[in-house]
C-alpha atoms as a PDB file:
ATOM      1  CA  UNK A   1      90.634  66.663 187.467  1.00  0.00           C
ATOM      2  CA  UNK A   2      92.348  66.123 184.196  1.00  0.00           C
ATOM      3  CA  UNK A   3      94.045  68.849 182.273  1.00  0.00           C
ATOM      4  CA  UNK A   4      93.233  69.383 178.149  1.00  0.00           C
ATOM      5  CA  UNK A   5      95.762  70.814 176.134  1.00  0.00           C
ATOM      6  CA  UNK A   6      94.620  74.083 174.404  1.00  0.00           C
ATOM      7  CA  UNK A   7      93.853  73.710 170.609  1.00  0.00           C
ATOM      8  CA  UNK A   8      96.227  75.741 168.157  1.00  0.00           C
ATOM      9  CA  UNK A   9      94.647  78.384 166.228  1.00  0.00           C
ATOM     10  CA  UNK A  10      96.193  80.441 163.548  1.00  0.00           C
ATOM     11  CA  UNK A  11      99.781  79.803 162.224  1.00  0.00           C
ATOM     12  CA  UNK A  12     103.075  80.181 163.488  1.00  0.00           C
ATOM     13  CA  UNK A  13     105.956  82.407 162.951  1.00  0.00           C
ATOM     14  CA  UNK A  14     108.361  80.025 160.796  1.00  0.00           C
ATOM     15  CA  UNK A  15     105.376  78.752 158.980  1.00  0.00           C
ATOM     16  CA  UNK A  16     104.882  82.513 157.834  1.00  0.00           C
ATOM     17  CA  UNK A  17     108.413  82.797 157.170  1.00  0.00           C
ATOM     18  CA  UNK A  18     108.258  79.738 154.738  1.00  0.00           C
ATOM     19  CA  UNK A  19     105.153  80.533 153.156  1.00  0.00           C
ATOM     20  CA  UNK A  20     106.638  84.130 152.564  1.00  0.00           C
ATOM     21  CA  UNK A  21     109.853  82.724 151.204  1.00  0.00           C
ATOM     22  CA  UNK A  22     108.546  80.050 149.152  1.00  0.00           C
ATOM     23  CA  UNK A  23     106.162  82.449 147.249  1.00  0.00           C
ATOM     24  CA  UNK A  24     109.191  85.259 146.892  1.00  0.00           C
ATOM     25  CA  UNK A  25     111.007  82.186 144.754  1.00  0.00           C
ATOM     26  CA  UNK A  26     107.838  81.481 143.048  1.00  0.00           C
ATOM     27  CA  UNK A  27     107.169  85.412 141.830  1.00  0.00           C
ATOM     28  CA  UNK A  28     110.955  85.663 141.381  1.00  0.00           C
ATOM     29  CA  UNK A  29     111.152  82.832 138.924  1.00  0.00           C
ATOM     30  CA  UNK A  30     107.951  83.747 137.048  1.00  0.00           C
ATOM     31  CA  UNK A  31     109.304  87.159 136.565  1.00  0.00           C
ATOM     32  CA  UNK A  32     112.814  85.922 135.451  1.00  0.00           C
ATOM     33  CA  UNK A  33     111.198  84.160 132.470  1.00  0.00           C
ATOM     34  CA  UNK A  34     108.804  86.804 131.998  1.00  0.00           C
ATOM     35  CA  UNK A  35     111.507  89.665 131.503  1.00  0.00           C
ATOM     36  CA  UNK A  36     113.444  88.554 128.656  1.00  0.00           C
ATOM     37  CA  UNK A  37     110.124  87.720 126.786  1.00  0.00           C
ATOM     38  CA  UNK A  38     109.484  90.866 126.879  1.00  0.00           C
ATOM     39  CA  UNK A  39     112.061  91.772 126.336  1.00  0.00           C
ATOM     40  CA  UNK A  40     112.946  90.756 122.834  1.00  0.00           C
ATOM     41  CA  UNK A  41     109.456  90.686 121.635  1.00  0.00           C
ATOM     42  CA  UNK A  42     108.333  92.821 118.512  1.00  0.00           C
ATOM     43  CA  UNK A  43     107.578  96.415 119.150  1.00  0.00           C
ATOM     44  CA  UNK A  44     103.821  96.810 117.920  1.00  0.00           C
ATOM     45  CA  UNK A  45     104.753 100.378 116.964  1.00  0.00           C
ATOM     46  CA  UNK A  46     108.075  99.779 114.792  1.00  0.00           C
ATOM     47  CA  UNK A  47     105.721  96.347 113.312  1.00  0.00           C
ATOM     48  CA  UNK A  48     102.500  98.905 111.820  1.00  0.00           C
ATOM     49  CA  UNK A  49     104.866 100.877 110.878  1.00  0.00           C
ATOM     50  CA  UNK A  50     107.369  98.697 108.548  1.00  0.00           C
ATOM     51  CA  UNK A  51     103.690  97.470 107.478  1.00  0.00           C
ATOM     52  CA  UNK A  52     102.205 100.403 106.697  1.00  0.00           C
ATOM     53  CA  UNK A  53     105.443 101.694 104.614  1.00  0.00           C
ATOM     54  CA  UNK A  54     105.645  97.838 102.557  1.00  0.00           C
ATOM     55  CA  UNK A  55     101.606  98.364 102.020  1.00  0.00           C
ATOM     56  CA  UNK A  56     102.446 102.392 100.551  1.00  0.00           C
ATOM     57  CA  UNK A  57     105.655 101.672  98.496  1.00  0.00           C
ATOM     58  CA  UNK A  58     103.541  98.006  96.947  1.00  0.00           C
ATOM     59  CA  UNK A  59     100.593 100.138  96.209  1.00  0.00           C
ATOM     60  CA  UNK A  60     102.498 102.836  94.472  1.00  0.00           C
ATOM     61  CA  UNK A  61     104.504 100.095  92.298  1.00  0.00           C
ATOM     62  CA  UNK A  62     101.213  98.266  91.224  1.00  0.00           C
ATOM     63  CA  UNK A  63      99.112 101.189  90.721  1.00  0.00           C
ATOM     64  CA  UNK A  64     101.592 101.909  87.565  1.00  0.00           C
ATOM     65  CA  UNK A  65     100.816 100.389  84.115  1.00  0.00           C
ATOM     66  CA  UNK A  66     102.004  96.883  83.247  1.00  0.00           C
ATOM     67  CA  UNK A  67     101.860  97.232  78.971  1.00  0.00           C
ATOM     68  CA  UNK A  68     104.315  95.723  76.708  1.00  0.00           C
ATOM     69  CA  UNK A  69     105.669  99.559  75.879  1.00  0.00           C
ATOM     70  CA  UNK A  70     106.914 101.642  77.780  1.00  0.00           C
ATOM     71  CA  UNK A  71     103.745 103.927  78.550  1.00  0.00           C
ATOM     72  CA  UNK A  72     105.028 106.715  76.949  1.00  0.00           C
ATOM     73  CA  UNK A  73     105.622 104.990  73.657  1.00  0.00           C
ATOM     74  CA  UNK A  74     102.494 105.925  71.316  1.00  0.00           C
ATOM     75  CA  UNK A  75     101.858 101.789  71.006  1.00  0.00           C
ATOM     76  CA  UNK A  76     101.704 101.402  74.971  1.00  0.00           C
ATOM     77  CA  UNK A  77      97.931 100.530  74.489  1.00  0.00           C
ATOM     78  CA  UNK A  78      97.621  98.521  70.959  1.00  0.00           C
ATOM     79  CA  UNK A  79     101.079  96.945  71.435  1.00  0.00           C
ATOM     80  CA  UNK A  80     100.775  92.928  70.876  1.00  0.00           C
ATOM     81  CA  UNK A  81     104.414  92.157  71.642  1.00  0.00           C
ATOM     82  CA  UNK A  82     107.761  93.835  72.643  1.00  0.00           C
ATOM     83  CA  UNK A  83     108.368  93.770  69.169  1.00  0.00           C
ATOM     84  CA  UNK A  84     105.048  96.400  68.418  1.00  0.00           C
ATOM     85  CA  UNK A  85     107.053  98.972  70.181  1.00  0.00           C
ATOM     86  CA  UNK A  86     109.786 102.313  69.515  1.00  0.00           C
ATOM     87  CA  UNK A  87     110.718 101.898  73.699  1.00  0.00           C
ATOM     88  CA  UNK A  88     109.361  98.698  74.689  1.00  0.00           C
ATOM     89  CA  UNK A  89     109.913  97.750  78.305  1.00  0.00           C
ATOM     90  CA  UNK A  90     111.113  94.216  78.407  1.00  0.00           C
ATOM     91  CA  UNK A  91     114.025  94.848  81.017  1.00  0.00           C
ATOM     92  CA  UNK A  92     113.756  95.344  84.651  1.00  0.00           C
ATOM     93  CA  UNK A  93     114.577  98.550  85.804  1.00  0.00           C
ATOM     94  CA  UNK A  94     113.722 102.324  84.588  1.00  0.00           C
ATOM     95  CA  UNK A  95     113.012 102.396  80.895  1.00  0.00           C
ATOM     96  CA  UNK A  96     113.984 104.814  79.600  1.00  0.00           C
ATOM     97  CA  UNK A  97     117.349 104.850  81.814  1.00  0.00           C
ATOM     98  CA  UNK A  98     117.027 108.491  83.366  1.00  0.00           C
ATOM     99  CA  UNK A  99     113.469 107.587  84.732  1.00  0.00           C
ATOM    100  CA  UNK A 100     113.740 107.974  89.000  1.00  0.00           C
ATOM    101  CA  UNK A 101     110.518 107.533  91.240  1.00  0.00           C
ATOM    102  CA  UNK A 102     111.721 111.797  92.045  1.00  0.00           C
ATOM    103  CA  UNK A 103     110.906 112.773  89.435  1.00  0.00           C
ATOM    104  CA  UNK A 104     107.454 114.876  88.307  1.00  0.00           C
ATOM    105  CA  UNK A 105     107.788 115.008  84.821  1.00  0.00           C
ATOM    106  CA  UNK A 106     106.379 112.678  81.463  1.00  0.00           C
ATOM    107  CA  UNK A 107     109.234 110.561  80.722  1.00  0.00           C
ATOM    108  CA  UNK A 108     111.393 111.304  83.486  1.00  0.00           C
ATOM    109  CA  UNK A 109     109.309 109.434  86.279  1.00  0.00           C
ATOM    110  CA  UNK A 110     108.709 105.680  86.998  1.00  0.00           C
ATOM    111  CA  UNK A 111     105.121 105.067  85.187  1.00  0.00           C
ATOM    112  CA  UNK A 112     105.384 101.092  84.929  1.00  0.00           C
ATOM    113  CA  UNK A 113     105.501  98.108  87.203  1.00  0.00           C
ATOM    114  CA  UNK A 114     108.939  96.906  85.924  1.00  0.00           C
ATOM    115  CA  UNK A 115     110.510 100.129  86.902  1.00  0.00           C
ATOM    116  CA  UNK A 116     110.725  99.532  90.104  1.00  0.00           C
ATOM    117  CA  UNK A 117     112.805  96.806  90.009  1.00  0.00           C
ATOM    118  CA  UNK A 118     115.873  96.762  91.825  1.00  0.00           C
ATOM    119  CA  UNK A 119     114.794  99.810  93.658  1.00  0.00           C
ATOM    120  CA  UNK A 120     116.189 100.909  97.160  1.00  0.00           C
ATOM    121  CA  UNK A 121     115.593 103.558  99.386  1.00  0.00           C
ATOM    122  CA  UNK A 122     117.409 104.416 103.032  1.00  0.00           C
ATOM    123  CA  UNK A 123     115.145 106.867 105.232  1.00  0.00           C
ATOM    124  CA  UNK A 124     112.365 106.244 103.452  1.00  0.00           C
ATOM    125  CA  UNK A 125     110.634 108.741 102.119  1.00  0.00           C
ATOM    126  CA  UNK A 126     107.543 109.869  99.555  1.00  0.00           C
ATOM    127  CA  UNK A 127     107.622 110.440  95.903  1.00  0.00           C
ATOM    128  CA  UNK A 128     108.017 113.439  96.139  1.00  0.00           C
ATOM    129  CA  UNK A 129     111.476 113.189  97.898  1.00  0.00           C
ATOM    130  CA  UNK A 130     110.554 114.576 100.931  1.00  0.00           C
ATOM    131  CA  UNK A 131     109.119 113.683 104.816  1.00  0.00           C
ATOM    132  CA  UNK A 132     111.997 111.000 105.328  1.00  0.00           C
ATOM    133  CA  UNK A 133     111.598 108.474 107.965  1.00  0.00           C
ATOM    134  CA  UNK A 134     114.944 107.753 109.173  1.00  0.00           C
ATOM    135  CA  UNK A 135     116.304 103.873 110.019  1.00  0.00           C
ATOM    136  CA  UNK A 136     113.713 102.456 107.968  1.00  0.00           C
ATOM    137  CA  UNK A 137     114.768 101.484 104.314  1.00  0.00           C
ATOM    138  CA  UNK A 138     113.086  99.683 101.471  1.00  0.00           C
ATOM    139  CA  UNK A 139     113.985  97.622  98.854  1.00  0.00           C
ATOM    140  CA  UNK A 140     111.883  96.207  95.545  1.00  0.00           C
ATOM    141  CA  UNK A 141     112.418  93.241  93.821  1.00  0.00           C
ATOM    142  CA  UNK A 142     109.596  92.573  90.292  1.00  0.00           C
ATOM    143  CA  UNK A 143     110.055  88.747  88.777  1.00  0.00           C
ATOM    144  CA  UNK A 144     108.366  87.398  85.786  1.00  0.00           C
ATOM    145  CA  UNK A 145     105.844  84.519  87.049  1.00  0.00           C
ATOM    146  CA  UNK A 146     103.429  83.864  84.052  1.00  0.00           C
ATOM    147  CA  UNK A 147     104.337  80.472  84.378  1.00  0.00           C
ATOM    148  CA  UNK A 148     104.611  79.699  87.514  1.00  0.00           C
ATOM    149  CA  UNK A 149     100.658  81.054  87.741  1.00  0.00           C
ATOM    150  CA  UNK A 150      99.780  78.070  84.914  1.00  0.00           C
ATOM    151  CA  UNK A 151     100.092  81.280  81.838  1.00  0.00           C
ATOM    152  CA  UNK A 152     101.567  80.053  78.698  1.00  0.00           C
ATOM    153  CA  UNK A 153     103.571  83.884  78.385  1.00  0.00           C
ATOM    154  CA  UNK A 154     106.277  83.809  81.416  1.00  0.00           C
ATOM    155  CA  UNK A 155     106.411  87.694  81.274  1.00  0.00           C
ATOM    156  CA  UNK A 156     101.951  87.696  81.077  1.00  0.00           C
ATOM    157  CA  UNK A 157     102.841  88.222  85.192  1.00  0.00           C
ATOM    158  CA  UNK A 158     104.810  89.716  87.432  1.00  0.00           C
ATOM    159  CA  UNK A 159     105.007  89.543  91.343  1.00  0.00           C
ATOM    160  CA  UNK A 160     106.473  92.754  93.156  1.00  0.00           C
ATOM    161  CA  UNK A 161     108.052  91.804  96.822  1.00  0.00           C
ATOM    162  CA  UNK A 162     108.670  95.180  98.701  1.00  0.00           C
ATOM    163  CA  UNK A 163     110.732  94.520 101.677  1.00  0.00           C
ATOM    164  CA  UNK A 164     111.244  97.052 104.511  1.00  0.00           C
ATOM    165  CA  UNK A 165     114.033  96.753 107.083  1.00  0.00           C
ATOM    166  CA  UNK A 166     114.426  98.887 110.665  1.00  0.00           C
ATOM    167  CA  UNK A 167     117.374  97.724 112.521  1.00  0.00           C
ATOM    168  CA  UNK A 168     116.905  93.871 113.207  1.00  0.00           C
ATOM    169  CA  UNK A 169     113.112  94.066 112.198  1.00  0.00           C
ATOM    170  CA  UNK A 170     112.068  93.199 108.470  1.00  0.00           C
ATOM    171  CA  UNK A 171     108.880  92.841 106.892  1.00  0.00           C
ATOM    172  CA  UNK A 172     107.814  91.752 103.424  1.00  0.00           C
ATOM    173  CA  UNK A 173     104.550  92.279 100.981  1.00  0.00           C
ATOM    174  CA  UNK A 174     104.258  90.728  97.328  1.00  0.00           C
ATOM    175  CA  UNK A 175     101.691  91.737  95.106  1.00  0.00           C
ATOM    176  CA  UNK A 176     101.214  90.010  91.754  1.00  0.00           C
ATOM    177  CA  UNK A 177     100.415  92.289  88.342  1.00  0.00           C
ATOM    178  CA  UNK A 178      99.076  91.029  85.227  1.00  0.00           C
ATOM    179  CA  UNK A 179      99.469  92.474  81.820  1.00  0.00           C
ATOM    180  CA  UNK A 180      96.119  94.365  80.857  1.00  0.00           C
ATOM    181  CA  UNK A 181      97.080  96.060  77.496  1.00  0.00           C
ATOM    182  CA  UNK A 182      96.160  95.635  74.986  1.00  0.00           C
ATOM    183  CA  UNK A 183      92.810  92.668  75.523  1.00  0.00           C
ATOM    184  CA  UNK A 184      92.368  91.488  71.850  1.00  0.00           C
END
């Protein structure tokens, strides 16, 4: 009578061991490349946020008239030219000088586009000068692009670009504002 050997079922105890071990490097190297990903990506929070404030601060700059007078001057809306106006607003910056985006009064705040240029803010805030957000600043920058949109008048346009900053993070809108006043 011959003997057979008995068949092997199952596994053994060092393949176990190597399966084990060769899967711990597997996980362990997955997760090594994994962590700093995560890491340093963008936090969605801090992103809707710098958006939300660059959408707010763009909207309140190009909701303001863009006339060749100051719109205070009583030519703002018949105006042809700079030269049609007592206070016309041909510079960047507040015109008249002591406008601020603070303030509540005619004349004293920002009412057109090129006021806001060259504006800053740390901790920003609202209009009213209140509800600061603090780390986040702003800055606005307003260039004359007429030309550059195939207009024969360079300062017939204007693009805004409000950037906001938050430690490392930055995010940028521009918005683009054509002269409406007068239409004759």
């Amino acid at each position: 009578m011959s003997i057979r050997p008995a068949l092997q079922r199952g596994i053994t105890l060092i393949e176990q061991i190597m399966f084990i071990l060769i899967v711990s490097v597997g996980v362990i190297g997955l997760v090594s490349v994994m962590n700093p990903a995560i890491r340093s990506s963008a936090d969605p929070m801090l992103t809707k946020q710098l958006v939300a404030i660059a959408e707010s601060v763009l909207n309140e700059a190009m909701h303001q008239p863009f006339t060749w007078c100051d719109p205070d001057d009583a030519a703002a809306s018949t105006a042809l030219s700079y030269a049609g106006c007592t206070n016309p607003q041909n510079a960047f910056g507040p015109t008249p000088a002591a406008e601020t985006r603070y303030a509540a009064g005619t004349g004293t705040a920002f009412d057109n586009v090129a006021d806001y240029a060259g504006f800053s803010m740390a901790n920003i805030d609202d209009p009213s000068g209140s509800n600061p957000m603090a780390g986040y600043s702003a800055s606005i920058a307003v260039a004359r692009v007429g030309t550059a949109l195939g207009l024969a008048d360079d300062s017939a346009a204007l693009s805004v670009t409000v950037t906001v900053t938050h430690g490392t993070e930055s995010f940028s809108l521009t918005g683009y504002r054509f002269r409406y006043a007068p239409r004759i």
